[in-house]
PDB file of N, CA and C in Angstrom:
ATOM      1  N   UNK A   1       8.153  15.811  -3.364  1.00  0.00           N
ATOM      2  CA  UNK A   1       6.710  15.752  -3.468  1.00  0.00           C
ATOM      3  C   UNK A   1       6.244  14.315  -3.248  1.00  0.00           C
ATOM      4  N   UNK A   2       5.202  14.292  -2.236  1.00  0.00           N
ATOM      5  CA  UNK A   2       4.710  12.962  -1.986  1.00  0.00           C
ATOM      6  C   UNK A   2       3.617  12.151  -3.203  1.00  0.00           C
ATOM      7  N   UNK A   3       3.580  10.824  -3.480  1.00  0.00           N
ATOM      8  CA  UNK A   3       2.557  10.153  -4.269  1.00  0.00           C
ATOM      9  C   UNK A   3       1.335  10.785  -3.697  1.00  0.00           C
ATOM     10  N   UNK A   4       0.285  10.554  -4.736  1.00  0.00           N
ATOM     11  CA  UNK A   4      -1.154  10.868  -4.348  1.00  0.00           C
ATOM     12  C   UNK A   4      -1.517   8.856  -4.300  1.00  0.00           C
ATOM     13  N   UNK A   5      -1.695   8.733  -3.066  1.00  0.00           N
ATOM     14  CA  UNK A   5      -2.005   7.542  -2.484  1.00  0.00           C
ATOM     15  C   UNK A   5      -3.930   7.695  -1.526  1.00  0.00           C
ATOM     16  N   UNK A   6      -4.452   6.530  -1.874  1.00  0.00           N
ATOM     17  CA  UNK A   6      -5.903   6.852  -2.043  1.00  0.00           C
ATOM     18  C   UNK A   6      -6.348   5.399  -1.005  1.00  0.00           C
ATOM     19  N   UNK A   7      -6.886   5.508  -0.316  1.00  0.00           N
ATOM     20  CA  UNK A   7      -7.271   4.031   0.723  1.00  0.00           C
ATOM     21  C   UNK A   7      -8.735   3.446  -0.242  1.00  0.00           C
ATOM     22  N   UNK A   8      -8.319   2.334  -0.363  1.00  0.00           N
ATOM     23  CA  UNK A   8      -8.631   1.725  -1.632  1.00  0.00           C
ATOM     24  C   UNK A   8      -7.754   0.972  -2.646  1.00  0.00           C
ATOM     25  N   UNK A   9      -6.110   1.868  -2.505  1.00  0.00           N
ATOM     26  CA  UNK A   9      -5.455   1.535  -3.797  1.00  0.00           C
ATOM     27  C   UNK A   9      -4.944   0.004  -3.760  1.00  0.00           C
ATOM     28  N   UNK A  10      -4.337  -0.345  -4.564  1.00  0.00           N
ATOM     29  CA  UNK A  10      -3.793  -1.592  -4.606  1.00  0.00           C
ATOM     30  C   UNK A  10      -2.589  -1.420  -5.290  1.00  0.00           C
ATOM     31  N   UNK A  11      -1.316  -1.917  -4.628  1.00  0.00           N
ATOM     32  CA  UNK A  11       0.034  -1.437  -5.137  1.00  0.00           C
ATOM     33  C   UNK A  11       0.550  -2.779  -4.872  1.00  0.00           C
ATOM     34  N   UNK A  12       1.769  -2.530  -5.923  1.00  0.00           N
ATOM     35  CA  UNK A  12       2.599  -4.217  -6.083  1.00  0.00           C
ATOM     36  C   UNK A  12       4.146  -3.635  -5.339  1.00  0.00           C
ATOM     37  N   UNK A  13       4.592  -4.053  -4.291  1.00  0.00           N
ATOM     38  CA  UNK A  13       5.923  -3.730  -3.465  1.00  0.00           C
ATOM     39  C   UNK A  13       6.953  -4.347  -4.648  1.00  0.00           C
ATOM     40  N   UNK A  14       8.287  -3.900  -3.824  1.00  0.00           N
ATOM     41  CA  UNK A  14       9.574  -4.630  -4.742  1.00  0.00           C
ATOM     42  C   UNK A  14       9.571  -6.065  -3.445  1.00  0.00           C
ATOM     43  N   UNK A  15       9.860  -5.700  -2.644  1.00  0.00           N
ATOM     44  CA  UNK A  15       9.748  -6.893  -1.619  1.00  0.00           C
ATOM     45  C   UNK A  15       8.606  -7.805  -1.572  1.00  0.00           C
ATOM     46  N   UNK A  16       8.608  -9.430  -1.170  1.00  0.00           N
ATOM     47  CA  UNK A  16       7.343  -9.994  -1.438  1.00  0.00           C
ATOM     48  C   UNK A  16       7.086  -9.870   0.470  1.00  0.00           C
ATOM     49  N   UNK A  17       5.727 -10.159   0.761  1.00  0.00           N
ATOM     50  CA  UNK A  17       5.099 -10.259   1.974  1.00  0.00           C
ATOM     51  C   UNK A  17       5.551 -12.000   2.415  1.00  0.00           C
ATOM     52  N   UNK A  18       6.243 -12.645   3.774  1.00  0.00           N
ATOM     53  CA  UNK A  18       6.660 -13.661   3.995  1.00  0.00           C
ATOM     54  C   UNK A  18       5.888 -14.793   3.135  1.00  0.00           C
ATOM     55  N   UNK A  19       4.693 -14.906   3.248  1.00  0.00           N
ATOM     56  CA  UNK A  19       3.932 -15.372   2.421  1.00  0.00           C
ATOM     57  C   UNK A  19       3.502 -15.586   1.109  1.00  0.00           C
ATOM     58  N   UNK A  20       4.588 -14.587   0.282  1.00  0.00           N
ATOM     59  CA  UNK A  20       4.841 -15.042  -1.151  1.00  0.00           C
ATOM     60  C   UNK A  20       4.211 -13.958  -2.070  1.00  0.00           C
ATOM     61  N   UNK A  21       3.225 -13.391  -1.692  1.00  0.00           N
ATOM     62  CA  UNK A  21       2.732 -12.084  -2.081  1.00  0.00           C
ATOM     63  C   UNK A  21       3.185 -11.022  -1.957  1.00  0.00           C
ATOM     64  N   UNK A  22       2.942 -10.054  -2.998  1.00  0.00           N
ATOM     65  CA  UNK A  22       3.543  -8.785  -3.170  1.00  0.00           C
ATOM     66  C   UNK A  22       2.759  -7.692  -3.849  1.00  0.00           C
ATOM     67  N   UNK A  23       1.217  -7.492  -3.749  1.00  0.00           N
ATOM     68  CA  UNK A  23       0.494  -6.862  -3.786  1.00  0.00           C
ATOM     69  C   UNK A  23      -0.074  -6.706  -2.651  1.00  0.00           C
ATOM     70  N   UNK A  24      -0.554  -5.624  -1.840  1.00  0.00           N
ATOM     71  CA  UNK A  24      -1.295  -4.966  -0.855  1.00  0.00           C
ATOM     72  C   UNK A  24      -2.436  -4.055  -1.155  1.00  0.00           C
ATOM     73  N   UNK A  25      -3.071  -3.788  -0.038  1.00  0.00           N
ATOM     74  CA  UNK A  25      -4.444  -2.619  -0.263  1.00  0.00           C
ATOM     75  C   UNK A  25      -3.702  -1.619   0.853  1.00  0.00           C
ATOM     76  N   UNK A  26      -4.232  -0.587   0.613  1.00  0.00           N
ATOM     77  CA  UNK A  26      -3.906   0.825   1.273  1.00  0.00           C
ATOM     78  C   UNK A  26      -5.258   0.183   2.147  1.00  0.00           C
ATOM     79  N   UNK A  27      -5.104   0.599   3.389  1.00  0.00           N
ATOM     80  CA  UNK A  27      -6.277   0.593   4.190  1.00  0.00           C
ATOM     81  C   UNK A  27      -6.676   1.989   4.756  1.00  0.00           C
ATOM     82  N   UNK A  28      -5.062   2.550   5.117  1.00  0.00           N
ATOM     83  CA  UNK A  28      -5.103   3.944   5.917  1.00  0.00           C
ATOM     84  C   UNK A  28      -3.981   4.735   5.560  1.00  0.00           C
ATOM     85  N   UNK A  29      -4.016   6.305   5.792  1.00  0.00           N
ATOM     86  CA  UNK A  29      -3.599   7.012   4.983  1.00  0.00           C
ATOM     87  C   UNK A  29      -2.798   7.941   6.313  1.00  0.00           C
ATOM     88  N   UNK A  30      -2.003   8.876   6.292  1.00  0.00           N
ATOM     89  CA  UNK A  30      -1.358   9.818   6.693  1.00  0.00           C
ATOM     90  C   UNK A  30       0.273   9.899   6.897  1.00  0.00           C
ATOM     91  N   UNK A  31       0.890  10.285   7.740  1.00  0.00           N
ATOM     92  CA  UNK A  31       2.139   9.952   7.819  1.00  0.00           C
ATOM     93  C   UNK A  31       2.248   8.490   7.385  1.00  0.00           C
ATOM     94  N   UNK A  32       1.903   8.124   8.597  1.00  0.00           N
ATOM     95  CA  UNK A  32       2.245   5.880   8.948  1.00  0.00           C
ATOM     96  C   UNK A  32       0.238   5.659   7.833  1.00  0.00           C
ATOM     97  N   UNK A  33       1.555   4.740   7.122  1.00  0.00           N
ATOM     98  CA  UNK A  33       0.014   3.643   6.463  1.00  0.00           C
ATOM     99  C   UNK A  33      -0.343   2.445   6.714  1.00  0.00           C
ATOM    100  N   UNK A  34      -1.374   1.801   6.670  1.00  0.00           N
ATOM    101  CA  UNK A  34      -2.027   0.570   7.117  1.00  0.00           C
ATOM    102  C   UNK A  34      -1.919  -0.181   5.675  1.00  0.00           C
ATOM    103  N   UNK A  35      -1.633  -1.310   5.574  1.00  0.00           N
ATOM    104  CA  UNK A  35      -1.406  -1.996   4.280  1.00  0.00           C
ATOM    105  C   UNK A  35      -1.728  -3.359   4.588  1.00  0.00           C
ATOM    106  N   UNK A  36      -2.304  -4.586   3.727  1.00  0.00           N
ATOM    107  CA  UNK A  36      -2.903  -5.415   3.919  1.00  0.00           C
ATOM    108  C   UNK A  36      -2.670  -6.401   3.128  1.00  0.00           C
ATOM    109  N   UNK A  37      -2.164  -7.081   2.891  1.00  0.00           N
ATOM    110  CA  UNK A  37      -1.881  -8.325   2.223  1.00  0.00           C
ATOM    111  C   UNK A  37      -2.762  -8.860   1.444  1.00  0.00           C
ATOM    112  N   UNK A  38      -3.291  -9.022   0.233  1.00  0.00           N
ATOM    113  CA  UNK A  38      -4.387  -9.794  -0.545  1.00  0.00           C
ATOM    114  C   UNK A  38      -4.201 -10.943  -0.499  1.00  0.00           C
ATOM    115  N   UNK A  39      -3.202 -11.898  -0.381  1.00  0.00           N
ATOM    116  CA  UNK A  39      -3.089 -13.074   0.219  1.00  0.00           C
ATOM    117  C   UNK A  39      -3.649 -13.737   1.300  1.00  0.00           C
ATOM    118  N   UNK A  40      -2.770 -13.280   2.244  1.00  0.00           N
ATOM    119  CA  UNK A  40      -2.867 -13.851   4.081  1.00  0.00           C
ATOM    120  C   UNK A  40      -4.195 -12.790   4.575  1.00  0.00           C
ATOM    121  N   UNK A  41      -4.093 -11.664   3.996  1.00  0.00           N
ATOM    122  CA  UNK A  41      -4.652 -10.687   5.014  1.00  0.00           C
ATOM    123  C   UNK A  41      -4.057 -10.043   5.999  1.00  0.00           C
ATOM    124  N   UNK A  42      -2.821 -10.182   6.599  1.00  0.00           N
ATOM    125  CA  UNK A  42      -1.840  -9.643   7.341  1.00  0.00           C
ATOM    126  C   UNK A  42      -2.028  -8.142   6.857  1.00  0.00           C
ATOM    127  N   UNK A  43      -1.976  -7.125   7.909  1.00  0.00           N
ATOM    128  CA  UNK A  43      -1.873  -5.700   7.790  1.00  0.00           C
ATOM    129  C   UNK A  43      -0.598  -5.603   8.320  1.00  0.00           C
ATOM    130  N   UNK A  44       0.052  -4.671   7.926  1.00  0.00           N
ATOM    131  CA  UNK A  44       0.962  -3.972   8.791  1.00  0.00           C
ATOM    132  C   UNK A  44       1.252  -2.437   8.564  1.00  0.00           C
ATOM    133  N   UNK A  45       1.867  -1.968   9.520  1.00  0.00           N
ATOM    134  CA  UNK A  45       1.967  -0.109   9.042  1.00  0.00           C
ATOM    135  C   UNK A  45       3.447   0.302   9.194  1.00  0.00           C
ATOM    136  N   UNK A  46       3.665   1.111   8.133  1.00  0.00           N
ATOM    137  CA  UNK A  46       4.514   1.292   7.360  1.00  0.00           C
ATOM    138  C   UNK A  46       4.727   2.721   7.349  1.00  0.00           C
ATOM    139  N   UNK A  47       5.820   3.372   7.233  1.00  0.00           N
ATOM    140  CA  UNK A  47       6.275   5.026   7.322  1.00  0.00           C
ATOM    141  C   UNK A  47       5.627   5.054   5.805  1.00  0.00           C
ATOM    142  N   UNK A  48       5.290   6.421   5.254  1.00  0.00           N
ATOM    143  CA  UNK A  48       5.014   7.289   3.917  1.00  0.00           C
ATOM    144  C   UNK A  48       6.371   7.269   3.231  1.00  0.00           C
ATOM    145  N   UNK A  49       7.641   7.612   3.607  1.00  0.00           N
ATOM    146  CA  UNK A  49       8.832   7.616   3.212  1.00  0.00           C
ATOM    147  C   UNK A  49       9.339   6.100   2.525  1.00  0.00           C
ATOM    148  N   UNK A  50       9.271   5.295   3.793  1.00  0.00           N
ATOM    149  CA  UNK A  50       9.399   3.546   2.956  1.00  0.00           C
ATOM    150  C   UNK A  50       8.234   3.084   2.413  1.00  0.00           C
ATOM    151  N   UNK A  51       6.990   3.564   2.379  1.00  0.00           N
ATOM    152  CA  UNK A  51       6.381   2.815   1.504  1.00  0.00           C
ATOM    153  C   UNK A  51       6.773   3.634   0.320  1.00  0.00           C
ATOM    154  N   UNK A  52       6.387   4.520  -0.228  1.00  0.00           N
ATOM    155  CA  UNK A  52       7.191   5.459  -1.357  1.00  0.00           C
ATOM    156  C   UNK A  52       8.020   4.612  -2.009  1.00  0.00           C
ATOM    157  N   UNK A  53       9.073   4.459  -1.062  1.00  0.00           N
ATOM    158  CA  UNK A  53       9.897   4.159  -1.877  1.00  0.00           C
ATOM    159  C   UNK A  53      10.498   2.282  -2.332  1.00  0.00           C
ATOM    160  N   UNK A  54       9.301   1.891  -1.155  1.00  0.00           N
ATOM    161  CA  UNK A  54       9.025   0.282  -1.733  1.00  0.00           C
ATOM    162  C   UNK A  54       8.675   0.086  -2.897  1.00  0.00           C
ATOM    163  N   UNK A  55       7.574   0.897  -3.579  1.00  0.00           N
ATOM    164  CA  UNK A  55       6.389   0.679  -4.460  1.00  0.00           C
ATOM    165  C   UNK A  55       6.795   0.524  -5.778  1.00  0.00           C
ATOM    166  N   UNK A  56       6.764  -0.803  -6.439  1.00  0.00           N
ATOM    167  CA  UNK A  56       7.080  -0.966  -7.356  1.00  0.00           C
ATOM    168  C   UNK A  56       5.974  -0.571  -8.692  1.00  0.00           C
ATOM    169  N   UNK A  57       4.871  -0.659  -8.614  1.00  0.00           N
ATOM    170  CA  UNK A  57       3.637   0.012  -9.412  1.00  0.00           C
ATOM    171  C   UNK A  57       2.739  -0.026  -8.535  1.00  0.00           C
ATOM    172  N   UNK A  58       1.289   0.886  -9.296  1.00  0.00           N
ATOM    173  CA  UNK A  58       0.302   0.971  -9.035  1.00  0.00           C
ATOM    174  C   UNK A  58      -0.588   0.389  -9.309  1.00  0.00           C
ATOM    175  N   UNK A  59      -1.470  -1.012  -9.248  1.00  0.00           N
ATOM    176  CA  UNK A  59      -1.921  -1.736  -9.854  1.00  0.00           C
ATOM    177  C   UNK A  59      -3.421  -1.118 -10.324  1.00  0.00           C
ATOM    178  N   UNK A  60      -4.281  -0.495  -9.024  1.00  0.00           N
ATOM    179  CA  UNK A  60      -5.509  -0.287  -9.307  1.00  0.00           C
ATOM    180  C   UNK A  60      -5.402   1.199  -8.625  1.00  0.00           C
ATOM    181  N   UNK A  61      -6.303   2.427  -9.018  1.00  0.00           N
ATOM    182  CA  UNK A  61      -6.364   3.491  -8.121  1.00  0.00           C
ATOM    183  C   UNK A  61      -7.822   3.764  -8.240  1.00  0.00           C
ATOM    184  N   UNK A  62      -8.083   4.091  -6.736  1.00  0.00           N
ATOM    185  CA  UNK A  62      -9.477   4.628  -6.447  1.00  0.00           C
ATOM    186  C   UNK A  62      -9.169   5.830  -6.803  1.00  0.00           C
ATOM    187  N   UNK A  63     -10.503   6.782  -7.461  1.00  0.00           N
ATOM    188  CA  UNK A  63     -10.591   8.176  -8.351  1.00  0.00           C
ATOM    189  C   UNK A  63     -10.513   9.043  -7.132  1.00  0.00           C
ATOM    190  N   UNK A  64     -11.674   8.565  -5.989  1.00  0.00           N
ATOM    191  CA  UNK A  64     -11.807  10.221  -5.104  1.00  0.00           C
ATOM    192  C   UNK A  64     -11.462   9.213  -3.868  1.00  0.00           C
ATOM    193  N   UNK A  65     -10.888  10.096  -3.086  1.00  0.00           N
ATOM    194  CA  UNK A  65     -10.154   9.979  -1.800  1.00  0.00           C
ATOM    195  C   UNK A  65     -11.024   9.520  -0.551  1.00  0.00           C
ATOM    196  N   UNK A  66     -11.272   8.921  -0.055  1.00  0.00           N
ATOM    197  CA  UNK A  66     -12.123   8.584   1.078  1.00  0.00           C
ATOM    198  C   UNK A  66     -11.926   9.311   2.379  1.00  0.00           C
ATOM    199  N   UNK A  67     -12.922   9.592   3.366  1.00  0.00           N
ATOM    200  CA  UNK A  67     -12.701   9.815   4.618  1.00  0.00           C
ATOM    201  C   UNK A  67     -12.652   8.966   5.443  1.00  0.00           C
TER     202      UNK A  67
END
């Protein structure tokens, strides 16, 4: 069963981003996700399967799901 993942969220990885950060924003949602660095701002996209299973917590969650 997949996470309920919400564009909006803000999640802390086990890996840090080159830049020293290790919190991201969900930008985009489906199979492949869009993820964004709160640091640099760097996006990059990422399989549903490895982000899953990157995700070290959930820091913030948006309630209702966006289109």
């Amino acid at each position: 069963m997949s996470m309920k993942l919400n564009v909006g969220d803000i999640v802390r990885l086990r890996k840090p981003h080159p830049c020293g950060n290790n919190e991201f924003e969900i930008k985009r949602t489906g199979m492949d996700f869009r993820i964004e660095c709160l640091k640099c701002g760097h996006q990059a996209w990422i399989t549903r399967v490895k982000l899953e299973r990157n995700i070290k917590e959930i820091l913030l969650r948006q309630d209702t799901p966006q289109a």
